[in-house]
C-alpha atoms as a PDB file:
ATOM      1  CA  UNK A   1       8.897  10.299  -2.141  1.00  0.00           C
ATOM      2  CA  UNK A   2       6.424  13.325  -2.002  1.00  0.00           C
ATOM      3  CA  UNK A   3       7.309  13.450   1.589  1.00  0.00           C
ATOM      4  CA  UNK A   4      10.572  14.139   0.881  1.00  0.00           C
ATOM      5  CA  UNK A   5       9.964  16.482  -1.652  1.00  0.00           C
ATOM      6  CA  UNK A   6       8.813  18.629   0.757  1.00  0.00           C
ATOM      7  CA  UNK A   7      11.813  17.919   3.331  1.00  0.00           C
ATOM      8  CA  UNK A   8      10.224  15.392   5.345  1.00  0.00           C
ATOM      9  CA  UNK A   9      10.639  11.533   6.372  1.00  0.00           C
ATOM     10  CA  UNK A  10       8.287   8.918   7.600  1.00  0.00           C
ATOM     11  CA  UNK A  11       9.672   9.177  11.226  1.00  0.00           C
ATOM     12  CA  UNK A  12       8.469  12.914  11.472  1.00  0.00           C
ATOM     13  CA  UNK A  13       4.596  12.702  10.988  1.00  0.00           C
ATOM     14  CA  UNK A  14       2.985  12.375  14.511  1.00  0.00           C
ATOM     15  CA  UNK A  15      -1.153  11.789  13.592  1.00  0.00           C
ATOM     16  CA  UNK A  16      -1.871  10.245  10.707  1.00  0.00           C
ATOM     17  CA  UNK A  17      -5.820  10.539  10.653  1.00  0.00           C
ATOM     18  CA  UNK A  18      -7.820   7.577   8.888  1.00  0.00           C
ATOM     19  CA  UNK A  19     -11.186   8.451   7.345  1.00  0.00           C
ATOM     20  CA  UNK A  20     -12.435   4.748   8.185  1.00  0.00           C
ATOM     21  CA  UNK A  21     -10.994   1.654   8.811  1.00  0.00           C
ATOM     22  CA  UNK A  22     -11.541   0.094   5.021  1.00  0.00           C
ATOM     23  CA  UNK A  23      -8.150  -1.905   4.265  1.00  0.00           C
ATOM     24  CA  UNK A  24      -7.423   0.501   1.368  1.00  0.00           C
ATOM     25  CA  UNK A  25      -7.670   3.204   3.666  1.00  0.00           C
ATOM     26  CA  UNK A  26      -5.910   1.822   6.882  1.00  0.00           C
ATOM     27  CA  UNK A  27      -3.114  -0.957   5.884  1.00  0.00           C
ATOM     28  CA  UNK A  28      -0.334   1.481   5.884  1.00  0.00           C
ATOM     29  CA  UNK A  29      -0.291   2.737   9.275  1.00  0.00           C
ATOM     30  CA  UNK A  30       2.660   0.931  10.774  1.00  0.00           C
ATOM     31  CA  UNK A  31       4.793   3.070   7.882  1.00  0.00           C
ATOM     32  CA  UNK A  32       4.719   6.258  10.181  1.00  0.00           C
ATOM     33  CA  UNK A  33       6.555   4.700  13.563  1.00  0.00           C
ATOM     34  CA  UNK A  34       6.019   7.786  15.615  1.00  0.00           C
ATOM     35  CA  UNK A  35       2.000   9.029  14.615  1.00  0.00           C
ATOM     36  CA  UNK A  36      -0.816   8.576  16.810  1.00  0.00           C
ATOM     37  CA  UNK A  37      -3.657   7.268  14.338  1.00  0.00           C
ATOM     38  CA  UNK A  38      -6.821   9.164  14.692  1.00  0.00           C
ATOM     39  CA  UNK A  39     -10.452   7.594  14.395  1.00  0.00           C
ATOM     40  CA  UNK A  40     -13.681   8.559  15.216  1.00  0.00           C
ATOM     41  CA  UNK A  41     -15.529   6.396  17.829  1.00  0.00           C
ATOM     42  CA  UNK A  42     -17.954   5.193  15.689  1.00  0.00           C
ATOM     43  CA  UNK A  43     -15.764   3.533  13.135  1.00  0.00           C
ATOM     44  CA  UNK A  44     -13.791   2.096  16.289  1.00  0.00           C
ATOM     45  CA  UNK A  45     -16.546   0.580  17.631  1.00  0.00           C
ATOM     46  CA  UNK A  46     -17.655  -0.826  14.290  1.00  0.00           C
ATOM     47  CA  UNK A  47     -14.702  -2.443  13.320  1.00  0.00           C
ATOM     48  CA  UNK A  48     -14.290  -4.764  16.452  1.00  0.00           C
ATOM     49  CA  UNK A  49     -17.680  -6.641  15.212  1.00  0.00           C
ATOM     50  CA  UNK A  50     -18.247  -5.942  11.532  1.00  0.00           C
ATOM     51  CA  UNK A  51     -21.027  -7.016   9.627  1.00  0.00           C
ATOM     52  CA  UNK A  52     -20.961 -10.314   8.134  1.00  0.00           C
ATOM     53  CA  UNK A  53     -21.308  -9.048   4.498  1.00  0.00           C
ATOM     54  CA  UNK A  54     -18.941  -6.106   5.047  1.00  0.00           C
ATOM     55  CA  UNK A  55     -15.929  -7.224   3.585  1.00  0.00           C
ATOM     56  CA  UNK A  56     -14.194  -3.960   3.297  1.00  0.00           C
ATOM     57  CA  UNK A  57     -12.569  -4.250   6.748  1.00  0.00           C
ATOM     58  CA  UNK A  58     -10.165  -7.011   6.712  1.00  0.00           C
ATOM     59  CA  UNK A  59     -11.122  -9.043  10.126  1.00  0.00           C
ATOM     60  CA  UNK A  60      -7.594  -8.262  11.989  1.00  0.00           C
ATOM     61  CA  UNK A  61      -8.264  -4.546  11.378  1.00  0.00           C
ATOM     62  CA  UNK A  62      -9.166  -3.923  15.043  1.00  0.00           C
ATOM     63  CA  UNK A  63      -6.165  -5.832  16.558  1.00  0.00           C
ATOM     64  CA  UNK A  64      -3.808  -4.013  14.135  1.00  0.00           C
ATOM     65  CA  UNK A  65      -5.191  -0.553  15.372  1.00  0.00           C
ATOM     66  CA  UNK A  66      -5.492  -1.540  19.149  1.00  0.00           C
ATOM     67  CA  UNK A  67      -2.179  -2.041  18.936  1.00  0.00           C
ATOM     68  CA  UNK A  68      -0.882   1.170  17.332  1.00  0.00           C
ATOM     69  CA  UNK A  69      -0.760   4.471  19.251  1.00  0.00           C
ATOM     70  CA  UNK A  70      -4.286   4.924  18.662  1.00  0.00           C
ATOM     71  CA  UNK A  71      -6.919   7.837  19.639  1.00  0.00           C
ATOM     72  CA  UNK A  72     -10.566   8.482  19.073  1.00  0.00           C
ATOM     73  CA  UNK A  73     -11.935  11.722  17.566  1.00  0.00           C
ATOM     74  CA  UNK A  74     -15.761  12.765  17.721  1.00  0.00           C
ATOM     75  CA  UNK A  75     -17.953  15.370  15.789  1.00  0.00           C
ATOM     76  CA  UNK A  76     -16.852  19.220  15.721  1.00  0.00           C
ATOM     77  CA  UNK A  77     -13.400  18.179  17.196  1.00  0.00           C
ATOM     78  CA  UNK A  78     -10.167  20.803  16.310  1.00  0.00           C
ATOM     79  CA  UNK A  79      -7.227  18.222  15.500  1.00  0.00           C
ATOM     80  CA  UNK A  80      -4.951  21.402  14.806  1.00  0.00           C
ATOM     81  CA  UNK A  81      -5.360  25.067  13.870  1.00  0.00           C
ATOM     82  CA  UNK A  82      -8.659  25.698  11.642  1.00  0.00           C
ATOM     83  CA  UNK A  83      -8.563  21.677  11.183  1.00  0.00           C
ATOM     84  CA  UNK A  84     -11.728  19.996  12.621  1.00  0.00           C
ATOM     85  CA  UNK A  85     -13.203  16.576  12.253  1.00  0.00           C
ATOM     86  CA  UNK A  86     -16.694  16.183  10.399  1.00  0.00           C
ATOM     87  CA  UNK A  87     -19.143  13.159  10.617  1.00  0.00           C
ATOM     88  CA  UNK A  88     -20.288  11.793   7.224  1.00  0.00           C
ATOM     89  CA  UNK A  89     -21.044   8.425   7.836  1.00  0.00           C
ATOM     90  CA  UNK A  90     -22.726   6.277   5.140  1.00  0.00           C
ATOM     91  CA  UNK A  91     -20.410   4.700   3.034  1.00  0.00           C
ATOM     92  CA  UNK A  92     -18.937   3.261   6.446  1.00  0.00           C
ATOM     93  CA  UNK A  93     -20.732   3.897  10.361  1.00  0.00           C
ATOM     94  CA  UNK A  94     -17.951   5.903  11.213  1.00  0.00           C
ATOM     95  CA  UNK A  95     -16.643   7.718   7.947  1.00  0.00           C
ATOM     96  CA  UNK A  96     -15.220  11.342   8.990  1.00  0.00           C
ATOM     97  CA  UNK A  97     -14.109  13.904   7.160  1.00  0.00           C
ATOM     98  CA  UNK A  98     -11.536  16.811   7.766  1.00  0.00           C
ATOM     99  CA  UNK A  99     -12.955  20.284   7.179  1.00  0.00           C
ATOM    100  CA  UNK A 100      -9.693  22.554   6.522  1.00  0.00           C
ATOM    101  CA  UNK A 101     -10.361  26.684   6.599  1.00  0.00           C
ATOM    102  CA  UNK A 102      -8.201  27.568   3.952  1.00  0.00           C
ATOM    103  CA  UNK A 103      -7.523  31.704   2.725  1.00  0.00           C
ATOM    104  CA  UNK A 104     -10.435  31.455  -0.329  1.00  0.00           C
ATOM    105  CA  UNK A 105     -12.597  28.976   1.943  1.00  0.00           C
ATOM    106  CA  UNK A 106     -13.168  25.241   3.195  1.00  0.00           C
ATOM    107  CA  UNK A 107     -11.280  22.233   1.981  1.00  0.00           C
ATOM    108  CA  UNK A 108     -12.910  18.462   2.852  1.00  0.00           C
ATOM    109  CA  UNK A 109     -10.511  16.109   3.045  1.00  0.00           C
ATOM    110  CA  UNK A 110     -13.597  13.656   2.777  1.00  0.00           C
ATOM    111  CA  UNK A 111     -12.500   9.768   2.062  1.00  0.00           C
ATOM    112  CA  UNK A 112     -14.883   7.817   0.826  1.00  0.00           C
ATOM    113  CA  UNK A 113     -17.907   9.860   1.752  1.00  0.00           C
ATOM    114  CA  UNK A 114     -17.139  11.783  -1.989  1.00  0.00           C
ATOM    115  CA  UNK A 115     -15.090   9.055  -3.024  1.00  0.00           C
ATOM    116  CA  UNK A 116     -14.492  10.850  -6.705  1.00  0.00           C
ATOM    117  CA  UNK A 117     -16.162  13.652  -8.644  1.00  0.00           C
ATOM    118  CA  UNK A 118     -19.339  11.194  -9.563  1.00  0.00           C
ATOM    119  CA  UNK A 119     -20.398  11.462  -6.373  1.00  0.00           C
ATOM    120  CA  UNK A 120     -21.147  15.560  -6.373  1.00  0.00           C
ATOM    121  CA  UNK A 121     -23.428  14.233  -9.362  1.00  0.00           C
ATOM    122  CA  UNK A 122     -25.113  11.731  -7.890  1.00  0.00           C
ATOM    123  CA  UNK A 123     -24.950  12.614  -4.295  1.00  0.00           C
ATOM    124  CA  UNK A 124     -24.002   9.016  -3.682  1.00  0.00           C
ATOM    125  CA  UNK A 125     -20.961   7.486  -2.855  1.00  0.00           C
ATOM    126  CA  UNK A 126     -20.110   4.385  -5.907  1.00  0.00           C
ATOM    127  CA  UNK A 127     -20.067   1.878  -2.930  1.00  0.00           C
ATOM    128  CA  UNK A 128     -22.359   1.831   0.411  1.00  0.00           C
ATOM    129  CA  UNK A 129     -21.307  -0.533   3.722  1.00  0.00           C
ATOM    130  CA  UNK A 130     -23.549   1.233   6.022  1.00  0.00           C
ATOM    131  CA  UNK A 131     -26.781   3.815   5.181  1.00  0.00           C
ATOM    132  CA  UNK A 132     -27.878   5.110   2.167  1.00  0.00           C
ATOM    133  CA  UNK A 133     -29.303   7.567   3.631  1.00  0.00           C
ATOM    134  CA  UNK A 134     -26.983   8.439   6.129  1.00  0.00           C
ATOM    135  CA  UNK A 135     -24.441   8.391   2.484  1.00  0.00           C
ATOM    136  CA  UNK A 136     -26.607  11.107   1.067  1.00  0.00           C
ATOM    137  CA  UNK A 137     -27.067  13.116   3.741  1.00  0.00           C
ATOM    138  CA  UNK A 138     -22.909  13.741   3.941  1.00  0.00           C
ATOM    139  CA  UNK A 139     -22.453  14.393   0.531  1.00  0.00           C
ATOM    140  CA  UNK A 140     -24.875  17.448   1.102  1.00  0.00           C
ATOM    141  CA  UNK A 141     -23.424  18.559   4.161  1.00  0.00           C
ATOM    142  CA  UNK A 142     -20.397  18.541   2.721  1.00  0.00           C
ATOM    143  CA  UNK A 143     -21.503  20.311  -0.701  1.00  0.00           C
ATOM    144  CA  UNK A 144     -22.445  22.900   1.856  1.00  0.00           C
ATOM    145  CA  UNK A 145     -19.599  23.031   4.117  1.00  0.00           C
ATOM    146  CA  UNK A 146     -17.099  23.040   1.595  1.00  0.00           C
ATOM    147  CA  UNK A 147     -15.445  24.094  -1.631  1.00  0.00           C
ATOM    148  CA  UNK A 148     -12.422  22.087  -2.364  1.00  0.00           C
ATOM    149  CA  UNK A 149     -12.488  18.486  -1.955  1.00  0.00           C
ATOM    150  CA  UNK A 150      -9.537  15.691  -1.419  1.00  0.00           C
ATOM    151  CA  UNK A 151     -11.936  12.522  -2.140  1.00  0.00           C
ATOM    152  CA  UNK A 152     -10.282   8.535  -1.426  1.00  0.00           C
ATOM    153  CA  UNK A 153     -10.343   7.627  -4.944  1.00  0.00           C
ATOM    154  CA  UNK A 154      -9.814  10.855  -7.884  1.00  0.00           C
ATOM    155  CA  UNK A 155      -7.905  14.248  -7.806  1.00  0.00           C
ATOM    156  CA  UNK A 156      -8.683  16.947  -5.592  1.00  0.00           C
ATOM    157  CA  UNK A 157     -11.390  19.116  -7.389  1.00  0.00           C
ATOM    158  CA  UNK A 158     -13.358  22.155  -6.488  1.00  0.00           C
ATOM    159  CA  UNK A 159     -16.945  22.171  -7.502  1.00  0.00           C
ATOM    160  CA  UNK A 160     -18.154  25.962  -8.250  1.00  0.00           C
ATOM    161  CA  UNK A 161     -22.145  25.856  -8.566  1.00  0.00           C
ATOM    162  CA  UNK A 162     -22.281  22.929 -11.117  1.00  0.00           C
ATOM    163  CA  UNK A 163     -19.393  22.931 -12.187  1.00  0.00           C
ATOM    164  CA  UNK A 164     -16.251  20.661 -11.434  1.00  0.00           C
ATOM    165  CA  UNK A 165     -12.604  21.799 -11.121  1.00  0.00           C
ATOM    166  CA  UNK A 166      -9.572  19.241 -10.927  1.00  0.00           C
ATOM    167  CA  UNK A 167      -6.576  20.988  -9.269  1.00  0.00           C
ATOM    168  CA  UNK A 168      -4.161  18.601 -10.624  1.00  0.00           C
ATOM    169  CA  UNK A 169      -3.242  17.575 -14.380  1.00  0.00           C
ATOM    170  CA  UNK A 170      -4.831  14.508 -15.192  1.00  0.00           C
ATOM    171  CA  UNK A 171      -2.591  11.363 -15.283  1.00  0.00           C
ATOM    172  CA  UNK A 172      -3.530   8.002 -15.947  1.00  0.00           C
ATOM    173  CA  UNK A 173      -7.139   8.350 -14.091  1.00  0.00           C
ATOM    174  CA  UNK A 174     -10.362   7.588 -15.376  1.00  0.00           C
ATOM    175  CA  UNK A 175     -13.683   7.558 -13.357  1.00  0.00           C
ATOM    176  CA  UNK A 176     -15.186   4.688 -14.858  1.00  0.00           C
ATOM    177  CA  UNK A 177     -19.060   6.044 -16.073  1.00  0.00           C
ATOM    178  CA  UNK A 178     -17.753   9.685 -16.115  1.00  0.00           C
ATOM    179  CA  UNK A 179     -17.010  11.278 -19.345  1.00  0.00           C
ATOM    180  CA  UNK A 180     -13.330  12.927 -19.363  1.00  0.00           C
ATOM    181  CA  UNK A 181     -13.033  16.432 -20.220  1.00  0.00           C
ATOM    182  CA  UNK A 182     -10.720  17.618 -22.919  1.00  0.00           C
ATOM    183  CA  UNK A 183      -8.986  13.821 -23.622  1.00  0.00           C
ATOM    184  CA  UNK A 184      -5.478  14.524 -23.278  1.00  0.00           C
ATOM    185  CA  UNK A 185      -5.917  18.222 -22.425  1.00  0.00           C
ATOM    186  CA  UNK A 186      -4.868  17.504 -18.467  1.00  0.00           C
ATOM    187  CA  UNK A 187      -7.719  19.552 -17.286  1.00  0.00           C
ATOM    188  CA  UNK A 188     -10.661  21.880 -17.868  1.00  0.00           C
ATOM    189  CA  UNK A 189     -14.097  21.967 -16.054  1.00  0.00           C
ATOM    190  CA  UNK A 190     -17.488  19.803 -16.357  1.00  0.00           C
ATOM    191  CA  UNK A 191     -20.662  20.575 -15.640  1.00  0.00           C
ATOM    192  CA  UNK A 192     -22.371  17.537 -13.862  1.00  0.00           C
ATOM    193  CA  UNK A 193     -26.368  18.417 -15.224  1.00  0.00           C
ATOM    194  CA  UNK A 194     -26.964  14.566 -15.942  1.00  0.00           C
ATOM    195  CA  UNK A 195     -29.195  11.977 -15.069  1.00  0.00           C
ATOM    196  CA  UNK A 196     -27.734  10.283 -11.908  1.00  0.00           C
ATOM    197  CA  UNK A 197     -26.212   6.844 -12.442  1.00  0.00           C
ATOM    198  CA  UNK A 198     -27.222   3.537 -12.012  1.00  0.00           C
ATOM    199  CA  UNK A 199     -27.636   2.689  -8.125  1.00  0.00           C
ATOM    200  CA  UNK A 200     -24.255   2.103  -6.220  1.00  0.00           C
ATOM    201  CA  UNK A 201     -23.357  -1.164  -4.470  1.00  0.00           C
ATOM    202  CA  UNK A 202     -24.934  -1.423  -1.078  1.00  0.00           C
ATOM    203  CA  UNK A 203     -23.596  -3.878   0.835  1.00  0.00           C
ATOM    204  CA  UNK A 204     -25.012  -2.762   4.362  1.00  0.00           C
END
């Protein structure tokens, strides 16, 4: 539907690219026919032997991307004009991130490694399959890379010193531990000076 709002179909995109391989992130390839499906190397290479207490990539993941039109993408790499791929692994080995130059500055269209506004707070992501430290260390790089962020699970915000924009009207989301600005208001700004929350899951 919000494809064709904007006057395209399913048959027309030709990349779709995956931040990592998790199943909510990767089960709806085979919906665009015609894209080549972009991954970096690392989170190829991961997938074809997971770890044993990584459940967040079903087990047929690597046959069911082996067998789409698929094509591996590395650090520093320009997908399209003033598009280039990022590293931030952590949350999974091979976790990228898109780093967009926009007119007013950099967008991250960032996944999991900022899964939701939380995360600017606590420089961790709410769930860990890989490195913690590796998990920390792309949150920072992309506080300083970017402005505008499109995380894998809350609206696209914009964080301005400590402060947190939402770009979007709020809908039926809640970040579960993060108070909601302006209840029913549909947006408005937070400042994120608070003591960082309990430790996230780590399941690497």
């Amino acid at each position: 539907e919000r494809l064709k709002a904007l006057g395209y179909g399913v048959n027309d995109i030709d990349q779709v690219v995956l931040t990592h391989a998790h199943w909510d992130h990767s089960l709806n390839i085979d919906v665009f026919p015609n894209a080549e499906i972009l991954l970096h190397s690392a989170e190829r290479e991961y997938v074809r032997n997971p770890k044993a207490e990584d459940y967040a990539p079903p087990r047929y993941v690597s046959q069911m991307l082996e067998s789409s039109k698929l094509r591996e993408v590395h650090e520093g790499e320009e997908i399209d004009d003033g598009v280039r791929v990022l590293s931030t692994p952590g949350h999974s080995k091979g976790s990228l991130s898109l780093l967009v130059e926009q007119a007013d500055g950099t967008a991250a269209v960032c996944g999991d490694a900022v899964p939701n506004s939380l995360s600017v707070a606590s420089h961790m992501p709410r769930l860990v399959f890989w490195n913690v430290e590796d998990a920390q260390r792309s949150i920072r790089t992309l506080l300083e890379r970017a402005h505008e962020f499109y995380p894998g699970h809350d609206r696209p915000f914009r964080v301005d010193g400590s402060r947190i924009h939402y770009l979007q009207p709020a809908e039926a989301v809640r970040i579960i531990g993060w108070p909601v600005p302006g209840e029913g208001e549909g947006g408005g700004a937070m400042t994120y000076q608070m003591d960082p929350p309990a430790q996230p899951g780590v399941h690497a």
